[in-house]
C-alpha atoms as a PDB file:
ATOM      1  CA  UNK A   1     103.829 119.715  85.224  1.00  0.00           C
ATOM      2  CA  UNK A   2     103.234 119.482  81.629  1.00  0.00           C
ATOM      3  CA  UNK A   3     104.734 117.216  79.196  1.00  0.00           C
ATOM      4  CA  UNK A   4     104.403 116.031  75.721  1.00  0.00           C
ATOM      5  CA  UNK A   5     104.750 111.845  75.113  1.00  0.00           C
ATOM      6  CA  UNK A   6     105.542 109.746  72.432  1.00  0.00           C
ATOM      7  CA  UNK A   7     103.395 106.418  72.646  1.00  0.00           C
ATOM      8  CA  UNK A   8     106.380 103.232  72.994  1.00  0.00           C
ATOM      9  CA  UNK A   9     103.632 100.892  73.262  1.00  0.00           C
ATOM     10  CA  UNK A  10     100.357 100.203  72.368  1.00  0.00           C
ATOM     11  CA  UNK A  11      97.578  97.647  72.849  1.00  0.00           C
ATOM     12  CA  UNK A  12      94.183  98.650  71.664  1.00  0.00           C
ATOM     13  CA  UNK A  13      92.040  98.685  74.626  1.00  0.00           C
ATOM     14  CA  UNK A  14      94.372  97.236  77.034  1.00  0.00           C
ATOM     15  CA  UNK A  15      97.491  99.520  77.075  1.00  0.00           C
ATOM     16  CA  UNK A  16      99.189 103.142  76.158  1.00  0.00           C
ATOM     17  CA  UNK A  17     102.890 103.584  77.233  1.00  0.00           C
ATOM     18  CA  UNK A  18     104.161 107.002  76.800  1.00  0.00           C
ATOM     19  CA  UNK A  19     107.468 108.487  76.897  1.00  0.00           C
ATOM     20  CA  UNK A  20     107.389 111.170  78.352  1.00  0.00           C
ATOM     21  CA  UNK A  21     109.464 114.617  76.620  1.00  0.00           C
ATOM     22  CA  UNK A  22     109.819 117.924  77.985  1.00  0.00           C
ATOM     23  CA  UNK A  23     112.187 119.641  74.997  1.00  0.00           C
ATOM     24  CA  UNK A  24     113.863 115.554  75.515  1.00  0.00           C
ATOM     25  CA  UNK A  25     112.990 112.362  75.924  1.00  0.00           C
ATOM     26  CA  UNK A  26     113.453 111.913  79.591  1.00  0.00           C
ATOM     27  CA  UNK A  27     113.894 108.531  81.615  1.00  0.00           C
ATOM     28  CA  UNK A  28     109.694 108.387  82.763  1.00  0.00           C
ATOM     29  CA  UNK A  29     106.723 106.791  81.099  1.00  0.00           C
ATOM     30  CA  UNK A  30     103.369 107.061  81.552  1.00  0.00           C
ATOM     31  CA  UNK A  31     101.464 103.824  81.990  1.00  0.00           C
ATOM     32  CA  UNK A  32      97.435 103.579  80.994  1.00  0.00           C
ATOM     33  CA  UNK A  33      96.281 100.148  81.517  1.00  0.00           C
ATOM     34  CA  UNK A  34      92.694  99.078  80.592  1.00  0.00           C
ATOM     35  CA  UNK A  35      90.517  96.706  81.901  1.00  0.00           C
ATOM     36  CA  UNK A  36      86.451  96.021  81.233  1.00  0.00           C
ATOM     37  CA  UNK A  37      83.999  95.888  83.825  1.00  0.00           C
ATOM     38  CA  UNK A  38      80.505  95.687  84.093  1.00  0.00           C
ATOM     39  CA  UNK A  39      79.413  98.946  82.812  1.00  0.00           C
ATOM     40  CA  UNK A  40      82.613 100.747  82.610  1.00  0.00           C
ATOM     41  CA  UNK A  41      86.470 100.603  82.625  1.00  0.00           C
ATOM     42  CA  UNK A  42      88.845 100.811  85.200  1.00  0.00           C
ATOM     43  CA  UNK A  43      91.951 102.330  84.563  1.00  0.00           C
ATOM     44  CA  UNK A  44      95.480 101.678  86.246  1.00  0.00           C
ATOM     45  CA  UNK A  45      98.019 104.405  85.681  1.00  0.00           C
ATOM     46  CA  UNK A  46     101.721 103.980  86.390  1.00  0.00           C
ATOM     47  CA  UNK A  47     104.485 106.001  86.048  1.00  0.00           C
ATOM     48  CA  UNK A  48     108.098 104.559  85.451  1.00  0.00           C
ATOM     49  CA  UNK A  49     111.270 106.508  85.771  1.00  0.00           C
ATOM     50  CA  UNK A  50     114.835 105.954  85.770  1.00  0.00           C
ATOM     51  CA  UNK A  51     117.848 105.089  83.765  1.00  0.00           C
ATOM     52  CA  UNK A  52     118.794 101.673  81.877  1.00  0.00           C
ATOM     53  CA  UNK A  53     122.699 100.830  83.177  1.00  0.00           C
ATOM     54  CA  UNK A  54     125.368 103.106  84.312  1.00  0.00           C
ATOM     55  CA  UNK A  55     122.602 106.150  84.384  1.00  0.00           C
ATOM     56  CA  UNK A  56     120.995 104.040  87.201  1.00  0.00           C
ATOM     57  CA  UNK A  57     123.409 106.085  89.341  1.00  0.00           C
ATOM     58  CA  UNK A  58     121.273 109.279  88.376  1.00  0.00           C
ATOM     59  CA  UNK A  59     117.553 107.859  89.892  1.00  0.00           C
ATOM     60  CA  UNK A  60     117.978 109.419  93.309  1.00  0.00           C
ATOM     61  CA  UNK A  61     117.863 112.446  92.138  1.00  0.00           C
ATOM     62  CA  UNK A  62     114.993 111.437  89.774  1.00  0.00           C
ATOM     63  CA  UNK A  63     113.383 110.315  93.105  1.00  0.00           C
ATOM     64  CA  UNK A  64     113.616 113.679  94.609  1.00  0.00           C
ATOM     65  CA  UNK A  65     111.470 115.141  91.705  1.00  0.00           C
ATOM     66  CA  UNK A  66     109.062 112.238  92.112  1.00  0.00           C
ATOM     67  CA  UNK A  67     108.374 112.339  95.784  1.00  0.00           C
ATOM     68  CA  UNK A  68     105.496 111.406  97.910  1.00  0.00           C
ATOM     69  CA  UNK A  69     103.811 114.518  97.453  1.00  0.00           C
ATOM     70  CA  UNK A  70     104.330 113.899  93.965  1.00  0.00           C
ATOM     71  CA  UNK A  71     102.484 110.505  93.793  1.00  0.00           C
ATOM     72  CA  UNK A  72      99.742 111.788  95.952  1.00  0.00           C
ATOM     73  CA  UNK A  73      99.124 115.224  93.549  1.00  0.00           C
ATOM     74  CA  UNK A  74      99.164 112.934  90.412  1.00  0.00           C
ATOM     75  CA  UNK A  75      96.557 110.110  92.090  1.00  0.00           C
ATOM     76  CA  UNK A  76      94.261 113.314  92.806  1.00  0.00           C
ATOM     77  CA  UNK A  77      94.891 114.547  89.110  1.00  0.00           C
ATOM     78  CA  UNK A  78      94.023 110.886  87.806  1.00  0.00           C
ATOM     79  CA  UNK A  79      91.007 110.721  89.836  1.00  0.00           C
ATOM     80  CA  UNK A  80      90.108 114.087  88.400  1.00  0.00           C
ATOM     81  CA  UNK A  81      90.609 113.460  84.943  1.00  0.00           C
ATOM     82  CA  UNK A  82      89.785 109.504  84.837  1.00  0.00           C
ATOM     83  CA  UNK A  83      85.880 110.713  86.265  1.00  0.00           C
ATOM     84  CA  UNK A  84      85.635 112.737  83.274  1.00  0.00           C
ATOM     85  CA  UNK A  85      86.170 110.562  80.433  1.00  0.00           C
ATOM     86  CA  UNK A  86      83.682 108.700  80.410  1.00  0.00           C
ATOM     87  CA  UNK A  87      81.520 112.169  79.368  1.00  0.00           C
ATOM     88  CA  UNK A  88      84.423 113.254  76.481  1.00  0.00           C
ATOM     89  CA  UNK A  89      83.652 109.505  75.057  1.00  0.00           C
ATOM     90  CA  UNK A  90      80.115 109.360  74.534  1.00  0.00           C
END
């Protein structure tokens, strides 16, 4: 899946929250949360999705997008990707 985001929230070197779009702001956000380590940085991704109020009635079907299968393809992407950076930021 591709999607474009608009940062909501930002904390230099602690947190990114995206929005994430796709033509529309839709009811997900991409979480990056950043801690220090000895010799590195871990990372914590998170994504959120559903509707505020009445639109709560909606997240089921937001679920069925977001399945297991889901969860498990985007902690192997994150993996992926996360290894990487470290090589892109020096």
């Amino acid at each position: 899946m591709k999607f474009k985001g608009r940062i909501t929230e930002y904390a230099a070197g602690k947190r990114i929250e995206y929005r994430l779009e796709k033509g529309l702001s839709l009811p997900a956000w991409l979480v990056l949360e950043f801690q220090d380590r000895p010799g590195g940085v871990d990372i914590v991704h998170t994504v959120k999705a559903g509707y505020q109020g009445v639109g709560r009635i909606l997240d089921p079907l937001i679920r069925l997008h977001l399945s297991d299968a889901f969860e498990k393809a985007l902690n192997e992407h994150a993996q992926a990707e996360f290894s990487r950076l470290g090589d892109l930021l020096r």
